[in-house]
Protein backbone atom coordinates (compact mmCIF):
# COMPACT_ATOMS: atom_id res chain seq x y z
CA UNK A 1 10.18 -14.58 8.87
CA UNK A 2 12.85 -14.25 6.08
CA UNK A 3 13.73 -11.16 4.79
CA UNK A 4 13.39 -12.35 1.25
CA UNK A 5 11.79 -15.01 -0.39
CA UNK A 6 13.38 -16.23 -3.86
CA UNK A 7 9.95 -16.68 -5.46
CA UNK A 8 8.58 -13.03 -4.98
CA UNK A 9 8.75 -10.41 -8.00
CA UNK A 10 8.82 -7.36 -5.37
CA UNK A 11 11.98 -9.01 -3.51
CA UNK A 12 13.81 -9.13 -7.33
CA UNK A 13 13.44 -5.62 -7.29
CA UNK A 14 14.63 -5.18 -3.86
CA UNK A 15 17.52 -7.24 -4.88
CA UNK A 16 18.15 -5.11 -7.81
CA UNK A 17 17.41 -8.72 -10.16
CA UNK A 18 14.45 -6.69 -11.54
CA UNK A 19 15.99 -4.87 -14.57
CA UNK A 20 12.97 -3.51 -15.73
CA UNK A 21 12.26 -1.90 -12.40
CA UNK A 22 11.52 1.68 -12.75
CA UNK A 23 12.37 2.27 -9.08
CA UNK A 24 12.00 6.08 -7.74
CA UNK A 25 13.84 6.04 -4.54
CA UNK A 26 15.51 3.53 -2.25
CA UNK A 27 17.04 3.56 1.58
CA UNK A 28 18.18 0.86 3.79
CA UNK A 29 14.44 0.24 4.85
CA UNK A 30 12.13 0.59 1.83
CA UNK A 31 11.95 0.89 -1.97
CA UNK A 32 9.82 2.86 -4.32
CA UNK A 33 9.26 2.36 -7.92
CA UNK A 34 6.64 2.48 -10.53
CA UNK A 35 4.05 -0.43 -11.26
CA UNK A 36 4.80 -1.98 -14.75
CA UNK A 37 1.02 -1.53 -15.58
CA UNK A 38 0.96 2.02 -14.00
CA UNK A 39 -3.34 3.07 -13.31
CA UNK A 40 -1.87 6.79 -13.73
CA UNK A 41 1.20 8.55 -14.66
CA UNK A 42 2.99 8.86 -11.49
CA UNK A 43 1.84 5.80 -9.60
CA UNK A 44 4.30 4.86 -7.39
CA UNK A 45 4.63 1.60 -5.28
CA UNK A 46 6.35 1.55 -1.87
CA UNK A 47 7.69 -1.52 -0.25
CA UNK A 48 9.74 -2.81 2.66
CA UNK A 49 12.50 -4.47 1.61
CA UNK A 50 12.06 -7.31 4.09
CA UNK A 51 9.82 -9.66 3.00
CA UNK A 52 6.64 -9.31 4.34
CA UNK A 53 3.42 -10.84 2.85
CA UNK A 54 0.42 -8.35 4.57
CA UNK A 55 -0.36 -6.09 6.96
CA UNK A 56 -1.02 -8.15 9.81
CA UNK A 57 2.53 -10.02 9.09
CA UNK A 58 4.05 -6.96 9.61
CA UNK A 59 5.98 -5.59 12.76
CA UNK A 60 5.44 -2.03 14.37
CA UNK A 61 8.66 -0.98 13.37
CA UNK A 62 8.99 -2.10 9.86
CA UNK A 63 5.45 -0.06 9.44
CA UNK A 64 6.87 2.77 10.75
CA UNK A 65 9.60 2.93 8.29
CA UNK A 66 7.29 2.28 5.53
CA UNK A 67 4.54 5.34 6.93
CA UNK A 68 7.61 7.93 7.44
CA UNK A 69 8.93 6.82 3.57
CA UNK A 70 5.25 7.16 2.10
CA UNK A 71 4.61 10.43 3.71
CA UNK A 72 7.95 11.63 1.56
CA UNK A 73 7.40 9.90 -1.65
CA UNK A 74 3.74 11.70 -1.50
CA UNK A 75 5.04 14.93 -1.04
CA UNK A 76 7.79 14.03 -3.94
CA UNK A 77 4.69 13.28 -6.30
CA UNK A 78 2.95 15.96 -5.74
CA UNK A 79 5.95 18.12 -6.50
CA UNK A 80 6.62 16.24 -9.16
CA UNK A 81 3.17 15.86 -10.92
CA UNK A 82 1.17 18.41 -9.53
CA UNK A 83 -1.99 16.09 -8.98
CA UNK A 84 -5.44 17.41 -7.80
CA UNK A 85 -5.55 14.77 -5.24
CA UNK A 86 -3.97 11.19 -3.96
CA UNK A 87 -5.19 7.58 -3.28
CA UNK A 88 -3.08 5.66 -0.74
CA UNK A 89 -4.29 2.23 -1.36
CA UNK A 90 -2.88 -0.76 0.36
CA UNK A 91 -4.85 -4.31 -0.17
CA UNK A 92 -4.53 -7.61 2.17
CA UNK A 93 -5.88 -10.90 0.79
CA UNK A 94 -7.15 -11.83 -2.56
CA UNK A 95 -10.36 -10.76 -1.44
CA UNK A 96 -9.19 -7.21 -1.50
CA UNK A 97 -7.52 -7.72 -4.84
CA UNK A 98 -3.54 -8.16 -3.65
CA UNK A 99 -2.25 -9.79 -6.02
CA UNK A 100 1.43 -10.00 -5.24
CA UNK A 101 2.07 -11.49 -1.65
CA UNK A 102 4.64 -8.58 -0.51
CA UNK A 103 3.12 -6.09 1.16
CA UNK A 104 2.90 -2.49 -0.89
CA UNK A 105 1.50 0.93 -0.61
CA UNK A 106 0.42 2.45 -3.88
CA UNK A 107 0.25 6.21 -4.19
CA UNK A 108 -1.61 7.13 -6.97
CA UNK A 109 -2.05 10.66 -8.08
CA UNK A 110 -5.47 11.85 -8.97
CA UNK A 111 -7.37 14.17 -11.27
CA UNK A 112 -10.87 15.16 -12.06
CA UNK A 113 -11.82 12.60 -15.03
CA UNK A 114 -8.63 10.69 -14.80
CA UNK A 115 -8.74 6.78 -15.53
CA UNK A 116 -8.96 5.43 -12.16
CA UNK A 117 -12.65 6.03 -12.00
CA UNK A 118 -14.68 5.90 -8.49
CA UNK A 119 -13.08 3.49 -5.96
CA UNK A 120 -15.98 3.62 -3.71
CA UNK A 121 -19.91 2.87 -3.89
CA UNK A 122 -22.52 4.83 -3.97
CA UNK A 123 -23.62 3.51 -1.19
CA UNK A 124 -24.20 0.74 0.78
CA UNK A 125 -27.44 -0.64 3.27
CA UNK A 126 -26.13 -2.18 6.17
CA UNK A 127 -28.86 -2.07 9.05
CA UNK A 128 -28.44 -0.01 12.29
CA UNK A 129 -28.23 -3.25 14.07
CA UNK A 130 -25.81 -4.24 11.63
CA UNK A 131 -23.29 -1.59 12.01
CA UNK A 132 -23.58 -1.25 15.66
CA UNK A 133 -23.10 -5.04 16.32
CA UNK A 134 -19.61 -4.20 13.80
CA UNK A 135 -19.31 -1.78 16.08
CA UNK A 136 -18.71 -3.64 19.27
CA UNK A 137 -17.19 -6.32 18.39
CA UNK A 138 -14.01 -4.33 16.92
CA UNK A 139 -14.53 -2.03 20.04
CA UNK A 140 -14.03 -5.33 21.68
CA UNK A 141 -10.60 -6.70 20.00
CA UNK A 142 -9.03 -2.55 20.19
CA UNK A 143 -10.02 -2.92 24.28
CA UNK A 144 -7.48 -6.57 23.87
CA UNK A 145 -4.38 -4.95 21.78
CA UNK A 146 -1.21 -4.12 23.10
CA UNK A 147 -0.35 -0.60 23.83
């Protein structure tokens, strides 16, 4: 897989070609900055700088760079902003509303009545049967993964 891809906005900014990149922190495996259309004050996007389109596209140690630098940059906003709480949201597919193809984490900090809203339903009513056949079959694939 390349490790950049001349067509991607996120790789710009890891290129430094971005230079209306608000970018929050940077080291020689990811970089943070905030979204250009930010959902809260504070929202902060982390990235790896290789070039990588999803989740499944990306390699065990590239995610754990990326989990040790969002850890930080959370406690970093929450010194910084004080919030009353934190989404970690990270999307795959257009399905789950990605819209740019390099993988991302977004922290957004969170307070009571802020404009974010609910992210979840109220609730759902998937059958017994329904859940439980969900059940085995991803039961199933964790028996097949590589330790």
């Amino acid at each position: 897989m390349p490790t950049s891809d001349p067509d991607c906005p996120f790789c710009e900014i890891v290129q430094r070609d971005d230079p209306d990149a608000r970018e929050v922190y940077r080291d020689e495996h990811v970089v943070a900055f905030f979204p250009t259309e930010p959902a809260v004050l504070g929202h902060t996007m982390v990235i790896p700088r290789k070039h990588v389109p999803d989740i499944w596209s990306m390699d065990e140690e590239t995610a754990g760079h990326l989990a040790r630098a969002t850890v930080r940059l959370a406690g970093a906003i929450r010194e910084a902003v004080h919030p009353e709480g934190l989404n970690v949201i990270q999307s795959n597919g257009e399905a789950a509303t990605q819209t740019v193809f390099h993988l991302h984490v977004h922290l957004v900090p969170r307070w009571d009545g802020d404009a974010m809203g609910p992210i979840w339903p109220e609730e759902t009513d998937y059958s017994e049967e329904e859940k439980d056949d969900v059940l085995m079959r991803v039961r199933t694939a964790c028996r097949s993964m590589k330790p």
